[in-house]
N, C-alpha and C. Protein backbone atom coordinates (compact mmCIF):
# COMPACT_ATOMS: atom_id res chain seq x y z
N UNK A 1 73.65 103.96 94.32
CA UNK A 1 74.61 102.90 94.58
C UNK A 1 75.94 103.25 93.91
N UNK A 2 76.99 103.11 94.37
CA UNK A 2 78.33 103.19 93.99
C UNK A 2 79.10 102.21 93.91
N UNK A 3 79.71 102.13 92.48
CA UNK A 3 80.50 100.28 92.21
C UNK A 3 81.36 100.95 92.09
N UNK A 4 82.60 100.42 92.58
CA UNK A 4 84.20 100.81 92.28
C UNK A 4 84.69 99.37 92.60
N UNK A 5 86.01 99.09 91.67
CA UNK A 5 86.85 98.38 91.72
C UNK A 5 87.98 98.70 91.96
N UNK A 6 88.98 97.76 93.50
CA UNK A 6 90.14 97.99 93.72
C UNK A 6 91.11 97.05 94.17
N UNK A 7 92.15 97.07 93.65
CA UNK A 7 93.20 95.79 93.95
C UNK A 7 93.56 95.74 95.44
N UNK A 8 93.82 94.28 95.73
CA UNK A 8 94.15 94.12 97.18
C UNK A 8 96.07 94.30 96.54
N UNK A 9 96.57 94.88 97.32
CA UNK A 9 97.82 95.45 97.22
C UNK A 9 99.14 95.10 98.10
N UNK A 10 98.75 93.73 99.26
CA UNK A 10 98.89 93.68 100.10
C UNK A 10 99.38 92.11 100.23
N UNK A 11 100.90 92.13 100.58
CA UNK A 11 101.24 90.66 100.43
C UNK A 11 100.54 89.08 100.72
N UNK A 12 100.15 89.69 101.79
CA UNK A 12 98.54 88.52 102.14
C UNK A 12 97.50 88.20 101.75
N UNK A 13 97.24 89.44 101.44
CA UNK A 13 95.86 89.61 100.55
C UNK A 13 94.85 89.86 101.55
N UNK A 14 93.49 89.16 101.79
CA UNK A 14 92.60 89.59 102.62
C UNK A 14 92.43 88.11 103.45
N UNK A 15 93.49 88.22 104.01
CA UNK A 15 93.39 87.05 105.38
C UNK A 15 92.44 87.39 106.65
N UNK A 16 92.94 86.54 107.33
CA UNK A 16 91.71 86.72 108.74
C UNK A 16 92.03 88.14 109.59
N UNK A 17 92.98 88.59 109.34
CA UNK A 17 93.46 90.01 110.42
C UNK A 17 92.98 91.12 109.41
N UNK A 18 93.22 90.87 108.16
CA UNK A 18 92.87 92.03 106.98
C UNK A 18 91.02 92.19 107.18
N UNK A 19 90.74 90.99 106.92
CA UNK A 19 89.16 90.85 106.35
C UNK A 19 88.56 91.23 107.70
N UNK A 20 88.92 91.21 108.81
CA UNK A 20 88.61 91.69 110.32
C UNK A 20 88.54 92.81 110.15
N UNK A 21 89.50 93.83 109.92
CA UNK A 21 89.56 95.21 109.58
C UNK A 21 88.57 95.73 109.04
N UNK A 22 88.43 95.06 107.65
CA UNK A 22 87.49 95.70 106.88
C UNK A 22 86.21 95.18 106.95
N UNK A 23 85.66 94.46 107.90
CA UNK A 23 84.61 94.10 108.73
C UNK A 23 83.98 94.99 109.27
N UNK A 24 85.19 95.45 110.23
CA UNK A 24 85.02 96.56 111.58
C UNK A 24 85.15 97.62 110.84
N UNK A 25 85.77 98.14 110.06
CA UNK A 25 85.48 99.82 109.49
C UNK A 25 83.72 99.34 108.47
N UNK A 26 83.68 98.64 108.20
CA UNK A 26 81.91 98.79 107.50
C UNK A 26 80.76 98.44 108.22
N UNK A 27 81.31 97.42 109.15
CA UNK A 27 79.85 97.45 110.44
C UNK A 27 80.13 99.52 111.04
N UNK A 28 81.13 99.93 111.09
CA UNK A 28 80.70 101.78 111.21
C UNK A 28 79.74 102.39 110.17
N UNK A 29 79.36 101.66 109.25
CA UNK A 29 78.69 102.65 108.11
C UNK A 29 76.86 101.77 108.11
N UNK A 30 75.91 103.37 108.07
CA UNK A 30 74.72 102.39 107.50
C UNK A 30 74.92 101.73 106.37
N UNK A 31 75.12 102.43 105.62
CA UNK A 31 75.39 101.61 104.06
C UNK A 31 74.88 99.94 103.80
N UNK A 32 74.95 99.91 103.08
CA UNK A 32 74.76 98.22 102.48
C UNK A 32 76.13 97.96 101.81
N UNK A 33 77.06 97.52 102.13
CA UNK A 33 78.67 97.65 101.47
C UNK A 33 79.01 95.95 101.25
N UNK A 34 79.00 95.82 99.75
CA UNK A 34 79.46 94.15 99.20
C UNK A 34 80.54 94.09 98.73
N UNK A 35 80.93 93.25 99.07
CA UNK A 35 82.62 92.91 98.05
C UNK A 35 82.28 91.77 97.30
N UNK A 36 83.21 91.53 96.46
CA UNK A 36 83.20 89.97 95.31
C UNK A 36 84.46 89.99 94.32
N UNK A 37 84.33 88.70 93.93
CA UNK A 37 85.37 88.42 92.79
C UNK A 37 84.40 87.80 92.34
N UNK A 38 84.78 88.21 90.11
CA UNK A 38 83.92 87.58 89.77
C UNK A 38 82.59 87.16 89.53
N UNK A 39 81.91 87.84 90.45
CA UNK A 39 80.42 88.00 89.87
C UNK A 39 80.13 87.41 91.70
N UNK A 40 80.99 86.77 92.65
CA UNK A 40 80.28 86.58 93.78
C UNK A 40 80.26 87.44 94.75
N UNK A 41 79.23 87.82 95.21
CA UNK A 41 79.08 89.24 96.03
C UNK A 41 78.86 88.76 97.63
N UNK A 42 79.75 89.28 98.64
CA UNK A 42 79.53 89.30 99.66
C UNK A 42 79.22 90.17 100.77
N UNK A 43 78.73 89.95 102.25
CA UNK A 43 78.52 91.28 103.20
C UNK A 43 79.85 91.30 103.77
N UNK A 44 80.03 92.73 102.87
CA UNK A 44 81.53 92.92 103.84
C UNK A 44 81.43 93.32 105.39
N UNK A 45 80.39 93.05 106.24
CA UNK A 45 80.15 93.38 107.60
C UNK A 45 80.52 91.70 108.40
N UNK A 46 80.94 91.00 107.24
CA UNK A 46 80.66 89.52 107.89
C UNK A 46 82.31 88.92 107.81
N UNK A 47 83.09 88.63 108.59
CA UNK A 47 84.82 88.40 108.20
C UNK A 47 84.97 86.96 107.91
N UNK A 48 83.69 86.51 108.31
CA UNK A 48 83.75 84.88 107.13
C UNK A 48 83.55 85.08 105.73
N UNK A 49 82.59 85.58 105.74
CA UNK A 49 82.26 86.03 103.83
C UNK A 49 83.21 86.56 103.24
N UNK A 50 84.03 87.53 103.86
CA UNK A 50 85.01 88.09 103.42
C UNK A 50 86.30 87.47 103.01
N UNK A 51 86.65 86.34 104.34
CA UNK A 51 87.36 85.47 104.17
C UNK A 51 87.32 84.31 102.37
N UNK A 52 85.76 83.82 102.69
CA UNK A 52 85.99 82.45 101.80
C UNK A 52 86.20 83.33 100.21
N UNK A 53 86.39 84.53 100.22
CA UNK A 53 86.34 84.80 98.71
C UNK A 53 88.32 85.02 98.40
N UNK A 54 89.05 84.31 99.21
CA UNK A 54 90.43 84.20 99.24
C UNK A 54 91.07 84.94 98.20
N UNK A 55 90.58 86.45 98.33
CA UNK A 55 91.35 87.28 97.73
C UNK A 55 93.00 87.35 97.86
N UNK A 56 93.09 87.09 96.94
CA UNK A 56 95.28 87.41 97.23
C UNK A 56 96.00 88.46 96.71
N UNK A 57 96.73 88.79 96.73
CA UNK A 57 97.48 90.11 96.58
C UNK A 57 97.54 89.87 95.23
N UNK A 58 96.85 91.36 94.33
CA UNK A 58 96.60 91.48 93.20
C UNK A 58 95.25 91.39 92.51
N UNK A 59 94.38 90.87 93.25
CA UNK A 59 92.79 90.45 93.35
C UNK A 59 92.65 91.86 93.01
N UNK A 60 91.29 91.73 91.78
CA UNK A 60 91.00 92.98 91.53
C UNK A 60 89.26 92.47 92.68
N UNK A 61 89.30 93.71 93.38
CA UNK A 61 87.93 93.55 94.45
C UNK A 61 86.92 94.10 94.25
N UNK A 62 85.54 93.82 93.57
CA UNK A 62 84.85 94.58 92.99
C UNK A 62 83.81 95.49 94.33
N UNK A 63 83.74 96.67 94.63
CA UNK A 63 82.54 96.68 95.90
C UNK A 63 81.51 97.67 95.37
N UNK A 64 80.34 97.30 96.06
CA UNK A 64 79.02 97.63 95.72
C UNK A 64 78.32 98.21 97.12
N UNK A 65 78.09 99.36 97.02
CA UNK A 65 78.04 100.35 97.83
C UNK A 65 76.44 100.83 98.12
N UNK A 66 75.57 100.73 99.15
CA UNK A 66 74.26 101.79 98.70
C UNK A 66 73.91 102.20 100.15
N UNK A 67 73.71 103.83 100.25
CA UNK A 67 72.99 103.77 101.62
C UNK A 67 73.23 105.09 102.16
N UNK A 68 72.79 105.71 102.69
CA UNK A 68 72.94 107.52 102.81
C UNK A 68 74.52 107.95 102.91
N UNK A 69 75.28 106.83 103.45
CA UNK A 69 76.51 107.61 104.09
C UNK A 69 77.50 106.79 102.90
N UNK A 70 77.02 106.47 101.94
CA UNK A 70 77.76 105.70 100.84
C UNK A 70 79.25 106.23 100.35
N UNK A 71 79.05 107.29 100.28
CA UNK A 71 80.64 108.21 99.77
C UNK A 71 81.58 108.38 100.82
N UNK A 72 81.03 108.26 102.21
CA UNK A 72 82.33 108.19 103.17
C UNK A 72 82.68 106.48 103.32
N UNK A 73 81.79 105.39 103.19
CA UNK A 73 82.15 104.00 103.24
C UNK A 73 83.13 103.91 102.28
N UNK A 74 82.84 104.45 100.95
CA UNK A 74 84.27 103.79 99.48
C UNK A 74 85.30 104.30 99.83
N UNK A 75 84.96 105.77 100.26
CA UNK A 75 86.56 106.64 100.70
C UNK A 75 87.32 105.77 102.23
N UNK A 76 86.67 105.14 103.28
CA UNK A 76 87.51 104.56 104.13
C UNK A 76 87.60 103.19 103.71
N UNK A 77 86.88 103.08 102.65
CA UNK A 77 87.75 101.69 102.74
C UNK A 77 88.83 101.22 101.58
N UNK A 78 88.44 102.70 100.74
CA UNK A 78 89.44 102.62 99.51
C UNK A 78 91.17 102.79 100.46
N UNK A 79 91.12 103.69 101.41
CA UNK A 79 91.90 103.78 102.24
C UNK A 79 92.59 102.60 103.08
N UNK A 80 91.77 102.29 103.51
CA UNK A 80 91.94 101.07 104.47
C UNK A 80 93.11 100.13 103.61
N UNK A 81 92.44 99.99 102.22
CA UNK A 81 92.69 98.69 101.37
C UNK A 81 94.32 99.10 100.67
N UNK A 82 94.34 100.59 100.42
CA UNK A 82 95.46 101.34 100.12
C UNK A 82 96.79 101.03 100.86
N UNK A 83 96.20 101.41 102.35
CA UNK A 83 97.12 101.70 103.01
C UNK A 83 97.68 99.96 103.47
N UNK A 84 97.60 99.21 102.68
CA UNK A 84 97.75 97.33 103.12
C UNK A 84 97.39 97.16 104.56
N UNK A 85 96.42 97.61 105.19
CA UNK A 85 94.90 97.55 106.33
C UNK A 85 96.48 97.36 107.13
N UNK A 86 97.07 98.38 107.23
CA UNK A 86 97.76 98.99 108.54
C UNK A 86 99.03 98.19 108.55
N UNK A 87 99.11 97.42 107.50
CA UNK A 87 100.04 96.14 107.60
C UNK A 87 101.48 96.68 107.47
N UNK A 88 101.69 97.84 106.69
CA UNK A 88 103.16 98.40 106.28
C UNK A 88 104.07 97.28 105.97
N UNK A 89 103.32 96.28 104.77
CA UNK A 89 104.59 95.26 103.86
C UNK A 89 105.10 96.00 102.91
């Protein structure tokens, strides 16, 4: 399993178009891939779960990773989350 923590960076934070994104790039992975603040852990495959944890720009995002293809899931979505999920603010 792989835990990394990373800030949402991104003037919105993880709204309904963001948390969609990063929905759709982790339903691509077998993995088991969770996000949370705080100790609450969610399926980042789900863009409601993703939603109610109203991450805002600066949110440190904790994710919890397990599953054969685990090291390419953190790398696209460390990306994803980097790049403000395509948003260019």
């Amino acid at each position: 399993m792989l835990k990394h923590a990373i800030t949402i960076i991104n003037q919105r934070g993880l709204h309904a178009r963001a948390a969609a994104k990063l929905a759709t790039l982790a339903a691509r992975f077998a993995a088991s891939i969770r996000a949370g603040i705080n100790g609450k852990m969610v399926d980042s495959k789900s863009v409601m779960s993703l939603m109610l944890l109203a991450a805002t720009q600066g949110t440190q995002l904790q994710l919890e990773i397990e599953g054969e293809d685990e090291s390419e899931a953190l790398a696209a979505i460390c990306e994803l989350i980097n790049d403000m999920f395509g948003e260019g603010e």
